[in-house]
Protein backbone atom coordinates (compact mmCIF):
# COMPACT_ATOMS: atom_id res chain seq x y z
CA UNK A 1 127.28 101.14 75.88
CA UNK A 2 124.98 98.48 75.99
CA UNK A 3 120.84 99.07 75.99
CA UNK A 4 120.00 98.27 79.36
CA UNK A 5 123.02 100.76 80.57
CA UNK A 6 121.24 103.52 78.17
CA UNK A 7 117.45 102.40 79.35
CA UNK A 8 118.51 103.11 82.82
CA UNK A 9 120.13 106.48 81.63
CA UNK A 10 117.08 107.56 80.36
CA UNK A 11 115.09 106.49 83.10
CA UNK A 12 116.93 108.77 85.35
CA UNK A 13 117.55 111.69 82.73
CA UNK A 14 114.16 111.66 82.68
CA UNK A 15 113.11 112.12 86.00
CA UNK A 16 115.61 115.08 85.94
CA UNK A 17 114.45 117.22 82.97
CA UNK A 18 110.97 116.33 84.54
CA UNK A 19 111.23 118.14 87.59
CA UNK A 20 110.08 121.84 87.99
CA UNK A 21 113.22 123.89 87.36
CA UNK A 22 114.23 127.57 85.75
CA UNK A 23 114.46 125.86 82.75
CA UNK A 24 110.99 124.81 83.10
CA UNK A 25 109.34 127.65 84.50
CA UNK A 26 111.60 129.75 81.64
CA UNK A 27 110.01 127.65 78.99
CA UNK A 28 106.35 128.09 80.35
CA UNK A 29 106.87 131.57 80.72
CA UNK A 30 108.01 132.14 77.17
CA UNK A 31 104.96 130.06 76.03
CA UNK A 32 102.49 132.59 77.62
CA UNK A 33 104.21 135.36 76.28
CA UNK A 34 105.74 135.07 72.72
CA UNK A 35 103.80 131.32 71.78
CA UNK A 36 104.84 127.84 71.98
CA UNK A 37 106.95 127.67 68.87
CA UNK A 38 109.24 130.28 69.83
CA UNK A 39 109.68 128.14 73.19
CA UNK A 40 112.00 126.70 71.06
CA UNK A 41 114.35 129.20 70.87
CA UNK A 42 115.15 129.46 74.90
CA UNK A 43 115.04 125.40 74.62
CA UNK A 44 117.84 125.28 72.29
CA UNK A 45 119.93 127.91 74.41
CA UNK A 46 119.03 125.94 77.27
CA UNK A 47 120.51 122.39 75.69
CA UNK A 48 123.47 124.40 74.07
CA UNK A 49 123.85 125.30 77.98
CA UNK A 50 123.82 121.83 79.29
CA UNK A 51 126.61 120.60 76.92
CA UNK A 52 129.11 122.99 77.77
CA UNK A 53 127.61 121.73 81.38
CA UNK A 54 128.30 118.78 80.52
CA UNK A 55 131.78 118.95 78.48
CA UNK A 56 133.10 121.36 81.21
CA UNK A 57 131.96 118.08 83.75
CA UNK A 58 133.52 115.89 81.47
CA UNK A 59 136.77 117.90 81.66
CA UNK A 60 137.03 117.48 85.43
CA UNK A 61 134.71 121.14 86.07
CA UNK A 62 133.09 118.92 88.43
CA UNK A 63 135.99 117.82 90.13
CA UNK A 64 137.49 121.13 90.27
CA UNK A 65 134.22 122.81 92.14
CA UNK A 66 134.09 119.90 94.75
CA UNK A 67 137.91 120.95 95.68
CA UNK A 68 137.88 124.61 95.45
CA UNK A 69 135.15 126.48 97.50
CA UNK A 70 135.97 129.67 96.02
CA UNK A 71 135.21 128.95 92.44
CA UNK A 72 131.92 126.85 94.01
CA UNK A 73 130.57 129.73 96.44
CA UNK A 74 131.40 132.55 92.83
CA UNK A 75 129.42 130.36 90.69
CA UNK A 76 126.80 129.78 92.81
CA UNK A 77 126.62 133.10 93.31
CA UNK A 78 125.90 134.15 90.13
CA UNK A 79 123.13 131.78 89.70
CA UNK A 80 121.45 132.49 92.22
CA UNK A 81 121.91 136.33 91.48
CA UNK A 82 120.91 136.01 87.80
CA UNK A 83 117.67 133.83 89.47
CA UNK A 84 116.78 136.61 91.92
CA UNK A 85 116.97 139.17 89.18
CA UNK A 86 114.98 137.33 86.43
CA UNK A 87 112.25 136.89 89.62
CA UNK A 88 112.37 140.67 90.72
CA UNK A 89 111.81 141.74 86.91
CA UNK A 90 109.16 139.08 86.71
CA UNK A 91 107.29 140.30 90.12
CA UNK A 92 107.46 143.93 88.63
CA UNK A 93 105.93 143.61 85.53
CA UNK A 94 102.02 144.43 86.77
CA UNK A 95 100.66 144.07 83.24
CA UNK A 96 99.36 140.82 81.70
CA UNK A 97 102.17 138.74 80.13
CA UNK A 98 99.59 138.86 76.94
CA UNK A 99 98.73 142.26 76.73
CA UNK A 100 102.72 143.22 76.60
CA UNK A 101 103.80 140.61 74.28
CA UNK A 102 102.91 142.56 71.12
CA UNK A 103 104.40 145.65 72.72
CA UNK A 104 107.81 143.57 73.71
CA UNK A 105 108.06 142.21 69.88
CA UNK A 106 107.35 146.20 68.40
CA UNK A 107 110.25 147.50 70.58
CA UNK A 108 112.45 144.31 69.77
CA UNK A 109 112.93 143.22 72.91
CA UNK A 110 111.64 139.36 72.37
CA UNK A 111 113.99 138.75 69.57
CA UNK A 112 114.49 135.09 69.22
CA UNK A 113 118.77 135.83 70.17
CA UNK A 114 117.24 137.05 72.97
CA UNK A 115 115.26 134.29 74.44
CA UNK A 116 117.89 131.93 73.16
CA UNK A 117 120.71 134.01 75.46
CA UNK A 118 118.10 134.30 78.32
CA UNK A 119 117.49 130.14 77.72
CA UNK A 120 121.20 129.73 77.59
CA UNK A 121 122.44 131.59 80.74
CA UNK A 122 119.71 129.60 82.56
CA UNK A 123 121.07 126.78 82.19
CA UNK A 124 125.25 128.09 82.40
CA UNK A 125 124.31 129.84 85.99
CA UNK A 126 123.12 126.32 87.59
CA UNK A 127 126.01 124.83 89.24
CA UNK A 128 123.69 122.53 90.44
CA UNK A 129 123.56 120.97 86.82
CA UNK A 130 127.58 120.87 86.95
CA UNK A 131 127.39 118.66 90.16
CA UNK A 132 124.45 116.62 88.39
CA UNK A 133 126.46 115.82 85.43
CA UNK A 134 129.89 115.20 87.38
CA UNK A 135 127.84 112.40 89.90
CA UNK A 136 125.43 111.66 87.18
CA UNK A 137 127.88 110.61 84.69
CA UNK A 138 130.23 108.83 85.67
CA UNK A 139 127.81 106.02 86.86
CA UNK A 140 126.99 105.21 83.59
CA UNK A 141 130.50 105.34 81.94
CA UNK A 142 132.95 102.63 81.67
CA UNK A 143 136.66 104.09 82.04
CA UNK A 144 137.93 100.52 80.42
CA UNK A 145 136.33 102.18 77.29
CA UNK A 146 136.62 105.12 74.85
CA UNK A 147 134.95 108.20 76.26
CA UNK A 148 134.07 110.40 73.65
CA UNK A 149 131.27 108.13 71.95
CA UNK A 150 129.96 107.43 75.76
CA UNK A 151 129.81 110.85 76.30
CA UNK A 152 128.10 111.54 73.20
CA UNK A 153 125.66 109.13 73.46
CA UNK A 154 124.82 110.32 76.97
CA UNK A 155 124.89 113.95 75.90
CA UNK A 156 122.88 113.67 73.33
CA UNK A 157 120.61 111.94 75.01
CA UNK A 158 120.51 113.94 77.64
CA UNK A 159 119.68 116.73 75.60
CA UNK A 160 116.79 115.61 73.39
CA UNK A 161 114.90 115.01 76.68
CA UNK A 162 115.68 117.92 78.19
CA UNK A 163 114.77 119.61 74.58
CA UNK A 164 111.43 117.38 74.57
CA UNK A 165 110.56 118.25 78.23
CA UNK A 166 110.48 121.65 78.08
CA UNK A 167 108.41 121.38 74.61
CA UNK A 168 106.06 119.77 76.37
CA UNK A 169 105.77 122.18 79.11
CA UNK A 170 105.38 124.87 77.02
CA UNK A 171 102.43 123.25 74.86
CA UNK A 172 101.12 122.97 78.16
CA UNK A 173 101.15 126.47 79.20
CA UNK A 174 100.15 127.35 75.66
CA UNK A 175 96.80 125.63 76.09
CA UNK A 176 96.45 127.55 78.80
CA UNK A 177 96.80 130.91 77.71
CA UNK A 178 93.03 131.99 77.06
CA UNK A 179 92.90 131.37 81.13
CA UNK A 180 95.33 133.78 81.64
CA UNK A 181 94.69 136.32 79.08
CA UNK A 182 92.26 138.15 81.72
CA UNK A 183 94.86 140.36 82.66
CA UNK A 184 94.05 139.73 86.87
CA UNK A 185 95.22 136.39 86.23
CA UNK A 186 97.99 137.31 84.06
CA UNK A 187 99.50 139.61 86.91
CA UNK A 188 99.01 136.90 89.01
CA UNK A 189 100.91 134.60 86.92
CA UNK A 190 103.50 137.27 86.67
CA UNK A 191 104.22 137.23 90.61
CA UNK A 192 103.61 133.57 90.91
CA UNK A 193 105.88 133.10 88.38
CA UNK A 194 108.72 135.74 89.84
CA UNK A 195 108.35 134.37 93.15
CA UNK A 196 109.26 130.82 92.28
CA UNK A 197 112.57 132.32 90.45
CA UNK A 198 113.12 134.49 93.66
CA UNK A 199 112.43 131.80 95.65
CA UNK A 200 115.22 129.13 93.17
CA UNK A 201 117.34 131.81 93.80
CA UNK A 202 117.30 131.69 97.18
CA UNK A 203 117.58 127.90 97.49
CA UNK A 204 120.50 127.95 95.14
CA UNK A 205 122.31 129.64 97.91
CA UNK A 206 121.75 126.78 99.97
CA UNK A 207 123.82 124.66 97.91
CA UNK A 208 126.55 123.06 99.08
CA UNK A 209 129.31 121.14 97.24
CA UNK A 210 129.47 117.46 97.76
CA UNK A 211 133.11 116.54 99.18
CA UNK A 212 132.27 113.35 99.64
């Protein structure tokens, strides 16, 4: 793969881990709560997510969802259930995100397998990122060529970014937190917060495979 190929991959990998996502909001979320270090736990399920994504793309799972609208319409579904729930539970929870993250560490329910499941079944319920990786990739692979170091190169690529991005938005949030920590703004952050995944939820269902 030559360097301008892989400048141009990033360039465009970029713009994608970038944009306001689950992931994202996940990772800003998990900030607030449990501090920025242990955003790395949900960012490490979420880039363990995005290569099977990406292997399963890479194995013609993108192929296989643009032909068969059953397997599409169950796994889009699923995401946008698992969305919808994560939103509802968010909306619910009245109390600060601060004031219950000692109590959700005592009772053992923000162990780091925990985030890093939650972080990882983000990112496997987006069959959006399936289609991304089966249109994205093959753009910037040359068939003539061996595949597997192209498609580690990529991957790995792909995945430090995403890894970095989220990083980043969860120092962000972090620096935050002592505007938040007045527990009116934390419940506000808590339905702002639930609405968006309600709301990804909901968009997810508008999702349609690309046949094209």
């Amino acid at each position: 793969m030559s360097l301008p190929v892989w400048i141009l991959f990033v360039t465009v990998a970029l713009a994608a881990v970038l944009s306001p996502g689950p992931a994202v909001l996940h990772a800003i979320t998990n900030s607030m709560t449990f501090g920025w270090r242990r955003v790395a736990f949900s960012s490490l399920g979420n880039i363990l997510g995005l290569l099977v994504l990406s292997s399963l793309a890479m194995a013609g799972m993108g192929a296989l969802l643009k032909t068969s609208a059953l397997l599409f319409t169950l796994l889009k579904l699923l995401g946008a259930g698992y969305l919808i729930h994560l939103g509802f539970r968010q909306w619910r929870s009245g109390a600060s995100l601060f004031s219950q993250a000692e109590t959700l560490s005592a009772a053992g329910h923000s162990s780091n397998g925990r985030i890093f499941r939650k972080g990882l079944m983000v990112a496997l319920t987006n069959p959006k990122a399936i289609l991304f990786f089966s249109a994205l990739f093959p753009q910037f692979i040359r068939p003539d060529r061996v595949l597997a170091p192209q498609f580690l190169i990529l991957t790995t690529t792909f995945m430090f970014l995403s890894f970095s991005a989220l990083m980043s938005y969860g120092l962000v949030a972090h620096t935050a937190r002592a505007w938040f920590a007045d527990e009116r703004r934390g419940t506000w952050f808590n339905r702002a917060s639930g609405s968006v995944f309600f709301l990804l939820g909901i968009g997810m269902l508008r999702i349609k495979a690309n046949r094209g």
